[in-house]
PDB file of N, CA and C in Angstrom:
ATOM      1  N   UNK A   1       1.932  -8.803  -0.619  1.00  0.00           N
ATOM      2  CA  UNK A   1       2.402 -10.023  -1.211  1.00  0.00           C
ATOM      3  C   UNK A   1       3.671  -9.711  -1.973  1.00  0.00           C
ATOM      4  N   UNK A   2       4.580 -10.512  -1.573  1.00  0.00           N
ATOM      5  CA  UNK A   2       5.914 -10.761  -2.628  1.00  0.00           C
ATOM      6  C   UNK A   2       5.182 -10.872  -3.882  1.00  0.00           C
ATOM      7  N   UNK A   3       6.681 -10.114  -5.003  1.00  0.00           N
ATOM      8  CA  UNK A   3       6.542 -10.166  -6.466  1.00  0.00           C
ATOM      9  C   UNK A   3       7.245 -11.816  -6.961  1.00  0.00           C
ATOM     10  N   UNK A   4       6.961 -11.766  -8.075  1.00  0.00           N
ATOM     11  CA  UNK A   4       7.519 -13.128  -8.721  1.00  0.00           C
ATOM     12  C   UNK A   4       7.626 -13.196 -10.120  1.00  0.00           C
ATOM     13  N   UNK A   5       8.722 -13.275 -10.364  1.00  0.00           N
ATOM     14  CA  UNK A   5       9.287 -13.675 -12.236  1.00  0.00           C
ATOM     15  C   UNK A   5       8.741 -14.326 -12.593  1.00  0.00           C
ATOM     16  N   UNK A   6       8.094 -14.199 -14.053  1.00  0.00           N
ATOM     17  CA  UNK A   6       7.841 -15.850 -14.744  1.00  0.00           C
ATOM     18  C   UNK A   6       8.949 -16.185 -15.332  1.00  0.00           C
ATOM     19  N   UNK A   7       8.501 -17.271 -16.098  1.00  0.00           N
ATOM     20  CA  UNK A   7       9.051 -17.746 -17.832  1.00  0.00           C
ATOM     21  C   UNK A   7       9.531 -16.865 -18.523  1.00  0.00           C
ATOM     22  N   UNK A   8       8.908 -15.921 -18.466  1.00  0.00           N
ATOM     23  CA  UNK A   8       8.495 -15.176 -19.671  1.00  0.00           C
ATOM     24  C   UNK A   8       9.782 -14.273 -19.712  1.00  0.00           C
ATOM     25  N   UNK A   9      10.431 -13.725 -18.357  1.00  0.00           N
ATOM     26  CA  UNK A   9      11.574 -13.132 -18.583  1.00  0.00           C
ATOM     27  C   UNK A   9      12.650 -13.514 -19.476  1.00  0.00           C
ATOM     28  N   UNK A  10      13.240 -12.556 -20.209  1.00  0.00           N
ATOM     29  CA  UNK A  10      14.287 -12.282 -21.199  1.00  0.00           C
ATOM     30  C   UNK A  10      15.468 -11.708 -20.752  1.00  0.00           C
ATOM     31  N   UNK A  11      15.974 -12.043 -19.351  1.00  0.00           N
ATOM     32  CA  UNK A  11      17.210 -11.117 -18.647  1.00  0.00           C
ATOM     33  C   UNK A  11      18.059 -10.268 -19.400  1.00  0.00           C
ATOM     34  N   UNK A  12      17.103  -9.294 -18.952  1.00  0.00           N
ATOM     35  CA  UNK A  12      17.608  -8.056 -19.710  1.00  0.00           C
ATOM     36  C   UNK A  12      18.310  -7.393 -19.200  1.00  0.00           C
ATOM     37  N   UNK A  13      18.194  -7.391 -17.120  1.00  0.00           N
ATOM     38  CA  UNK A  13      18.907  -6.688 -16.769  1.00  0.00           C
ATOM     39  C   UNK A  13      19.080  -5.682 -16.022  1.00  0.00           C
ATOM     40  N   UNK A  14      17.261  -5.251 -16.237  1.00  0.00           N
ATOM     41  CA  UNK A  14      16.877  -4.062 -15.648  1.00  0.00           C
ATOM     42  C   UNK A  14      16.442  -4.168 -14.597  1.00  0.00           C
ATOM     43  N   UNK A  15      15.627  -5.059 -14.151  1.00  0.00           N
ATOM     44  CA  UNK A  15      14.982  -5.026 -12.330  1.00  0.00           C
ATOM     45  C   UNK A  15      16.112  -4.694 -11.432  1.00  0.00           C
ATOM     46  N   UNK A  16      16.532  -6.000 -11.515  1.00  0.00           N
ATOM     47  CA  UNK A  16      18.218  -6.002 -10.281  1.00  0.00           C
ATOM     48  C   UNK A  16      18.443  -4.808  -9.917  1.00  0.00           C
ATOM     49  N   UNK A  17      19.063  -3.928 -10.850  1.00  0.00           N
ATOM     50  CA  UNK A  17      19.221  -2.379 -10.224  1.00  0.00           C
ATOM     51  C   UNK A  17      18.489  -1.580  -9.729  1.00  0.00           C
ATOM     52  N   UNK A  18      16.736  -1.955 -10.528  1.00  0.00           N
ATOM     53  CA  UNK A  18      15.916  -0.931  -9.515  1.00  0.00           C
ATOM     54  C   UNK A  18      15.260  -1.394  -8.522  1.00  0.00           C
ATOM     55  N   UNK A  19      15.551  -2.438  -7.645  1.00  0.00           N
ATOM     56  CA  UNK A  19      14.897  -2.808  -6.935  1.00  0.00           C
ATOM     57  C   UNK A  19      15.839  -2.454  -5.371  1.00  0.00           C
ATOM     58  N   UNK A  20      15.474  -1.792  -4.576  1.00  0.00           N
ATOM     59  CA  UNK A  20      16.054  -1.261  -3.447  1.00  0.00           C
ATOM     60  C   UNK A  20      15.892  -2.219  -2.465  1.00  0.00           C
ATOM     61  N   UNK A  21      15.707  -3.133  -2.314  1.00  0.00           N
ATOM     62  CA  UNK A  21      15.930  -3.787  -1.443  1.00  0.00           C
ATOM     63  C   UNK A  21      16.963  -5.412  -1.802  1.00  0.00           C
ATOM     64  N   UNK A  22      17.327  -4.885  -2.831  1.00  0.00           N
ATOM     65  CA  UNK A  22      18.248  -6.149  -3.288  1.00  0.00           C
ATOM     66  C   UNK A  22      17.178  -7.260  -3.493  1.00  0.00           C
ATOM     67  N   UNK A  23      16.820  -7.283  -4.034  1.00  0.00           N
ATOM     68  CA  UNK A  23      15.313  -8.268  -3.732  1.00  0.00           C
ATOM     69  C   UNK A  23      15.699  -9.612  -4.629  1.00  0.00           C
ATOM     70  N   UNK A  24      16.359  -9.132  -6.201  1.00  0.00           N
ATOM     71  CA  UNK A  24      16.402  -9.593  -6.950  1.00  0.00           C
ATOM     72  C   UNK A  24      17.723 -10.110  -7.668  1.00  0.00           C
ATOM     73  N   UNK A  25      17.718 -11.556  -7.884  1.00  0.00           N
ATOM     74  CA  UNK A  25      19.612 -12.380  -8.035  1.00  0.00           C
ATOM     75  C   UNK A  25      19.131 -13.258  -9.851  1.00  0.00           C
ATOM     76  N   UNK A  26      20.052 -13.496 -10.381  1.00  0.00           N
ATOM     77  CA  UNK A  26      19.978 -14.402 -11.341  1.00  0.00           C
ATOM     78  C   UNK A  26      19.875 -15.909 -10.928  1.00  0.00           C
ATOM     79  N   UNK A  27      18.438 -16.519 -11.117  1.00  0.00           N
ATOM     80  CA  UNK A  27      18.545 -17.622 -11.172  1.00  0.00           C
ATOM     81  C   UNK A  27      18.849 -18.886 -11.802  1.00  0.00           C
ATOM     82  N   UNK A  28      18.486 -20.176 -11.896  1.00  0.00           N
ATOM     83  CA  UNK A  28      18.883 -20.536 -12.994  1.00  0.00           C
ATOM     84  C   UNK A  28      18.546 -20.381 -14.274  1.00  0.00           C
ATOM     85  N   UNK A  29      18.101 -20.346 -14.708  1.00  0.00           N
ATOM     86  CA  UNK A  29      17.677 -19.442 -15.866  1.00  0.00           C
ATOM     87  C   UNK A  29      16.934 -18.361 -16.185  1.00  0.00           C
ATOM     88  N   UNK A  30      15.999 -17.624 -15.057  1.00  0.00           N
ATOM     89  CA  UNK A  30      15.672 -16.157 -15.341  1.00  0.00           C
ATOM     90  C   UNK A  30      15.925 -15.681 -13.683  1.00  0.00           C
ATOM     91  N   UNK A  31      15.792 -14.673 -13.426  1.00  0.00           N
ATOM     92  CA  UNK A  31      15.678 -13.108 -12.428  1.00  0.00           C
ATOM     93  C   UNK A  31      14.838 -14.171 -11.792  1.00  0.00           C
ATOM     94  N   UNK A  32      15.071 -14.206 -10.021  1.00  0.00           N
ATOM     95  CA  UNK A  32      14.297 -14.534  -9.057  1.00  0.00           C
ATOM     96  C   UNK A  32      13.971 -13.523  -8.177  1.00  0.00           C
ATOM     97  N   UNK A  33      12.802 -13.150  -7.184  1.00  0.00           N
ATOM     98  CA  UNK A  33      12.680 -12.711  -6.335  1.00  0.00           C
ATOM     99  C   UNK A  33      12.860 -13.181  -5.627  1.00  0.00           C
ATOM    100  N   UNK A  34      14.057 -12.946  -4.340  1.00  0.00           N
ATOM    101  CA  UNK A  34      13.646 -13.338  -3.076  1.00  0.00           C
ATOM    102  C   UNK A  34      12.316 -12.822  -1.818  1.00  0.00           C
ATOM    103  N   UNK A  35      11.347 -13.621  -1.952  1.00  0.00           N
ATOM    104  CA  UNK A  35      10.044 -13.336  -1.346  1.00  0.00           C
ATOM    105  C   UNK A  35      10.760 -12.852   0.784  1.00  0.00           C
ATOM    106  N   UNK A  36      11.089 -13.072   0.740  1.00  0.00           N
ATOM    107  CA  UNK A  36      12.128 -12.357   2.475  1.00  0.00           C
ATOM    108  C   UNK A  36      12.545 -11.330   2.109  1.00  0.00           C
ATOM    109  N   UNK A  37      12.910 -10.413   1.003  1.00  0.00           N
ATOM    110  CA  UNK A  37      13.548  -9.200   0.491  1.00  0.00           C
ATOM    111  C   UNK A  37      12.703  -8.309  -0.034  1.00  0.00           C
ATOM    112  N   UNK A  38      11.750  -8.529  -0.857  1.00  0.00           N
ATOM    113  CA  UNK A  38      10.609  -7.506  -1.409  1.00  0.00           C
ATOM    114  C   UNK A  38       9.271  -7.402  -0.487  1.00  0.00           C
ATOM    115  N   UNK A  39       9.441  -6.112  -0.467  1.00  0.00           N
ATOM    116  CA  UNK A  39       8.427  -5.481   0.024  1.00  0.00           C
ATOM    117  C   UNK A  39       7.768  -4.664  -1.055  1.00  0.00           C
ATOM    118  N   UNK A  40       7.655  -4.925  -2.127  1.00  0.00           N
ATOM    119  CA  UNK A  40       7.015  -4.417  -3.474  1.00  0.00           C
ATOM    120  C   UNK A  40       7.318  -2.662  -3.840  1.00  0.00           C
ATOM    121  N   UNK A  41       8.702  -2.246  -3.227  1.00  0.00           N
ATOM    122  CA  UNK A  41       8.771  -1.317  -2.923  1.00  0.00           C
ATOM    123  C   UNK A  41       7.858  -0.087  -2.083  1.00  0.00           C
ATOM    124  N   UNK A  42       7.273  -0.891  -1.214  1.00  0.00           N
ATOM    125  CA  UNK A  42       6.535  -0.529   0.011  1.00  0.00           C
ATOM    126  C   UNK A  42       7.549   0.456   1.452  1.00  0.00           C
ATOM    127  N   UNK A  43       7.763   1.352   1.031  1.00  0.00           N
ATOM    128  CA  UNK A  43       8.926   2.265   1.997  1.00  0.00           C
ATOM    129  C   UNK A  43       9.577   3.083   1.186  1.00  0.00           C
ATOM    130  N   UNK A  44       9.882   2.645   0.368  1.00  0.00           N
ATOM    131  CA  UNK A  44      10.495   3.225  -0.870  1.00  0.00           C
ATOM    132  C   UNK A  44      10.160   4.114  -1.988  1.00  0.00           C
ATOM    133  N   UNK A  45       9.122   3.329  -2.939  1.00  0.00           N
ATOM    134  CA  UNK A  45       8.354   4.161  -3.760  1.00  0.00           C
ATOM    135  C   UNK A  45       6.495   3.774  -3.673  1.00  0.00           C
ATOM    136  N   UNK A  46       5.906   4.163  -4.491  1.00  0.00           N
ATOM    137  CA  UNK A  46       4.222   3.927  -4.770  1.00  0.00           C
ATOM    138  C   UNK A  46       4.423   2.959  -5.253  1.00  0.00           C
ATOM    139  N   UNK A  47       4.743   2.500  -5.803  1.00  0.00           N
ATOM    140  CA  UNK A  47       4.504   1.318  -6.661  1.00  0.00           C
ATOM    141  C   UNK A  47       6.209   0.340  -7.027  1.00  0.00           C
ATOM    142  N   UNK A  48       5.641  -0.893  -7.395  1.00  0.00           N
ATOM    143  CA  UNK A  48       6.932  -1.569  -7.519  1.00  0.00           C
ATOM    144  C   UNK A  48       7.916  -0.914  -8.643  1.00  0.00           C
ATOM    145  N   UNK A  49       9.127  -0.415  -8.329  1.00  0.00           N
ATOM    146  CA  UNK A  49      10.123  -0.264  -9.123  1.00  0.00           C
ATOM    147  C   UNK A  49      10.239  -1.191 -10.305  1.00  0.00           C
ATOM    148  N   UNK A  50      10.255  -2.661  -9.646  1.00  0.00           N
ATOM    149  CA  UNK A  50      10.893  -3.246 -11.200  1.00  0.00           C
ATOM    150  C   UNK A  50       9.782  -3.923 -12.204  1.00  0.00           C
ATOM    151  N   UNK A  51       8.547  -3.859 -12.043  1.00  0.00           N
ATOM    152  CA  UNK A  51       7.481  -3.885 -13.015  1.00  0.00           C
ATOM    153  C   UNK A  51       7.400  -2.618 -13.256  1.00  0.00           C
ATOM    154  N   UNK A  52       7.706  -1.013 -12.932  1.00  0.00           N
ATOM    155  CA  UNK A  52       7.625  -0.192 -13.903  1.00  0.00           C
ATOM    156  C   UNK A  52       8.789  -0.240 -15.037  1.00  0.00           C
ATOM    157  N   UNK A  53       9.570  -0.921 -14.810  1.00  0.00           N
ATOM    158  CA  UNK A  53      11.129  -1.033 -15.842  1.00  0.00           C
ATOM    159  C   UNK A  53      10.759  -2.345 -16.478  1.00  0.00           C
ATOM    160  N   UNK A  54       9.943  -3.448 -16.407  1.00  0.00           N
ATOM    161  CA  UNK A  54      10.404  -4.811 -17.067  1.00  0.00           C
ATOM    162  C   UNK A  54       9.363  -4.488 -18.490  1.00  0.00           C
ATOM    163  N   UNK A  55      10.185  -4.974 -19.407  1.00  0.00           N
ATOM    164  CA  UNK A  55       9.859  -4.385 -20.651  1.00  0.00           C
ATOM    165  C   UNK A  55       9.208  -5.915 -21.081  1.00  0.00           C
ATOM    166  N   UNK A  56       8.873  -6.938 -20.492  1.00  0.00           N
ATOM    167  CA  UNK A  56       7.648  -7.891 -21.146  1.00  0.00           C
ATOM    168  C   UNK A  56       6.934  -8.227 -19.960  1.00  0.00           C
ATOM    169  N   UNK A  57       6.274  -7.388 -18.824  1.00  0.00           N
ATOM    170  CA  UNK A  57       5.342  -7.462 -18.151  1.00  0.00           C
ATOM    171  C   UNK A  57       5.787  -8.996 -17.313  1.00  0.00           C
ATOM    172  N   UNK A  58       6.472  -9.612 -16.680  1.00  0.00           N
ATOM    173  CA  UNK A  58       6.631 -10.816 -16.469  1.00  0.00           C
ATOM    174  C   UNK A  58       6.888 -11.247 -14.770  1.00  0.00           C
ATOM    175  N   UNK A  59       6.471  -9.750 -13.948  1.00  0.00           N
ATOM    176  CA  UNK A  59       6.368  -9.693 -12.970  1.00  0.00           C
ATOM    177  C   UNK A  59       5.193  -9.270 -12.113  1.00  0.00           C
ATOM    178  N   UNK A  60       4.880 -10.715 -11.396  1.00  0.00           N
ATOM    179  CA  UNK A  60       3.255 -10.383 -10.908  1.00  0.00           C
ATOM    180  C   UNK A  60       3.551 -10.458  -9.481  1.00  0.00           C
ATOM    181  N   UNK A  61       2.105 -10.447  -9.037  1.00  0.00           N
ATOM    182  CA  UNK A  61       2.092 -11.068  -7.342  1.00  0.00           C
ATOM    183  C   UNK A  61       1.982 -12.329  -7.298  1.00  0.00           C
ATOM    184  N   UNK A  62       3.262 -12.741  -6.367  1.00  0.00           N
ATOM    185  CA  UNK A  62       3.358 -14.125  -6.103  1.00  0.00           C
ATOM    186  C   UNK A  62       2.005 -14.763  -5.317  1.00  0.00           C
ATOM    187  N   UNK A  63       1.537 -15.871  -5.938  1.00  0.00           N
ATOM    188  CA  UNK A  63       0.326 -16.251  -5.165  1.00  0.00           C
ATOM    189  C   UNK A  63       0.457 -17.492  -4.153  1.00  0.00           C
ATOM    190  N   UNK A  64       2.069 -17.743  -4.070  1.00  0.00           N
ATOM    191  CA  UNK A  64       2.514 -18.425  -2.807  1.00  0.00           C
ATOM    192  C   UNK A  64       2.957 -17.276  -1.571  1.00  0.00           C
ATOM    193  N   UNK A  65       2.860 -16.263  -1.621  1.00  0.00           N
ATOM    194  CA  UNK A  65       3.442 -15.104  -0.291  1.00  0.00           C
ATOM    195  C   UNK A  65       2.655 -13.803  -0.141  1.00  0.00           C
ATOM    196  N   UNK A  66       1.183 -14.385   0.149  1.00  0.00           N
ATOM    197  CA  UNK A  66       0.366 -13.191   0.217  1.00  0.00           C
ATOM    198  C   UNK A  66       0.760 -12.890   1.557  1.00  0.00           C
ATOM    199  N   UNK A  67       1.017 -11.287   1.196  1.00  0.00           N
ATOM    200  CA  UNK A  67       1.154 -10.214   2.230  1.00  0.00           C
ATOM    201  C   UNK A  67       0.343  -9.287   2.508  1.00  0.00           C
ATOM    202  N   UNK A  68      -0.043  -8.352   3.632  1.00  0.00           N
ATOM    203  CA  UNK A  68      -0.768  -7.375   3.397  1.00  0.00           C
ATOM    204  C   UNK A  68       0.245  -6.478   3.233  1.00  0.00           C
ATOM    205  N   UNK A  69      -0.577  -4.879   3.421  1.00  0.00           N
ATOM    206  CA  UNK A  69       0.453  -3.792   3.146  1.00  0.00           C
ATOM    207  C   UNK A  69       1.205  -3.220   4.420  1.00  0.00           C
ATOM    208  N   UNK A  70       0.390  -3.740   5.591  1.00  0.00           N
ATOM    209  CA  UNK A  70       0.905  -3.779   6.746  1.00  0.00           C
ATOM    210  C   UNK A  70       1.885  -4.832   6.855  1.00  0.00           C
ATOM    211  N   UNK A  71       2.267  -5.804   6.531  1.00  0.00           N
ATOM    212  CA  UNK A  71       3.464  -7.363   6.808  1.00  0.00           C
ATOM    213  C   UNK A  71       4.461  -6.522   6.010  1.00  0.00           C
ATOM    214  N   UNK A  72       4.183  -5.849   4.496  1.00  0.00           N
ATOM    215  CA  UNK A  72       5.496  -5.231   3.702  1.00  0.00           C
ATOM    216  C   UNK A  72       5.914  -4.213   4.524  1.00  0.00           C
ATOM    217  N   UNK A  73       4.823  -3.085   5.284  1.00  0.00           N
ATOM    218  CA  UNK A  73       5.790  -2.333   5.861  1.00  0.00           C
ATOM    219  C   UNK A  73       6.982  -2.472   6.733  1.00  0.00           C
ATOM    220  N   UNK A  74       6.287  -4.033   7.473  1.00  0.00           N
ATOM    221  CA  UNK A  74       7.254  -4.436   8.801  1.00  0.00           C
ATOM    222  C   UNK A  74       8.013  -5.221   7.738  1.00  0.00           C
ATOM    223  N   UNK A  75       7.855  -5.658   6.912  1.00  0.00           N
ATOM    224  CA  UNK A  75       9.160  -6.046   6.513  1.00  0.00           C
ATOM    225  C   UNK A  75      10.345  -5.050   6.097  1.00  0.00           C
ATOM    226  N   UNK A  76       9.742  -4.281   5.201  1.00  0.00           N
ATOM    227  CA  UNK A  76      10.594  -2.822   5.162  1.00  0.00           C
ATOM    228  C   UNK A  76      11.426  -1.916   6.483  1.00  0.00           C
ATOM    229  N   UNK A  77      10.434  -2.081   7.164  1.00  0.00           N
ATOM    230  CA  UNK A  77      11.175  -1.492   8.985  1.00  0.00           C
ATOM    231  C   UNK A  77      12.397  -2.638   8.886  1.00  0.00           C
ATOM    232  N   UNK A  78      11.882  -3.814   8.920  1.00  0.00           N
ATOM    233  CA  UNK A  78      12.909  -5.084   9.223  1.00  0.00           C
ATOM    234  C   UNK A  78      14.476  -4.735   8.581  1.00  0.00           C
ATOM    235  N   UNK A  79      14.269  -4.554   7.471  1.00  0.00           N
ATOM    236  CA  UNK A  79      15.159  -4.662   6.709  1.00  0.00           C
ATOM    237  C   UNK A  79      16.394  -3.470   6.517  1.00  0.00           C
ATOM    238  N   UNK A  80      15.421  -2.549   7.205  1.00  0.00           N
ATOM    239  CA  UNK A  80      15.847  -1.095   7.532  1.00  0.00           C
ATOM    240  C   UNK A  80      16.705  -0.603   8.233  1.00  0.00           C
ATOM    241  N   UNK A  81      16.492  -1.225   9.466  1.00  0.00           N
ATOM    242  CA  UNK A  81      17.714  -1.530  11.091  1.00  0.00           C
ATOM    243  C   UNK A  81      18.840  -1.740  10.756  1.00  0.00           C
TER     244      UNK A  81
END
């Protein structure tokens, strides 16, 4: 499953850069994920890059883009080419 910003973000600044797949743009008022771009850092690292950096917890699993861990890999291959 794609990640997803709340409210709760304070654009601080930090995801955007650690997220390797460009996943992540300024929206209108906080950090969006694009759910077509994250693969929860699935290819990349163990675990999502930018919930180990967001300093008020404000990034969960989106419960509109459940994925398995098999759909992130092919998305990761996808994105890879």
């Amino acid at each position: 499953m794609a990640l997803t910003i709340t409210d709760e973000c304070i654009n601080c600044d930090l995801c955007p850069e650690e997220c390797p797949n460009e996943a992540i743009e300024m929206g209108e008022e906080v950090y969006e994920i694009m759910s077509n771009r994250c693969t929860e850092c699935v290819g990349h690292y163990d675990e999502p890059s930018c919930v180990k950096v967001c300093p008020v917890e404000c990034i969960i699993p989106d419960p509109f883009n459940n994925e398995s861990l098999d759909q992130l890999a092919e998305k990761f291959a996808n994105l890879t080419v």
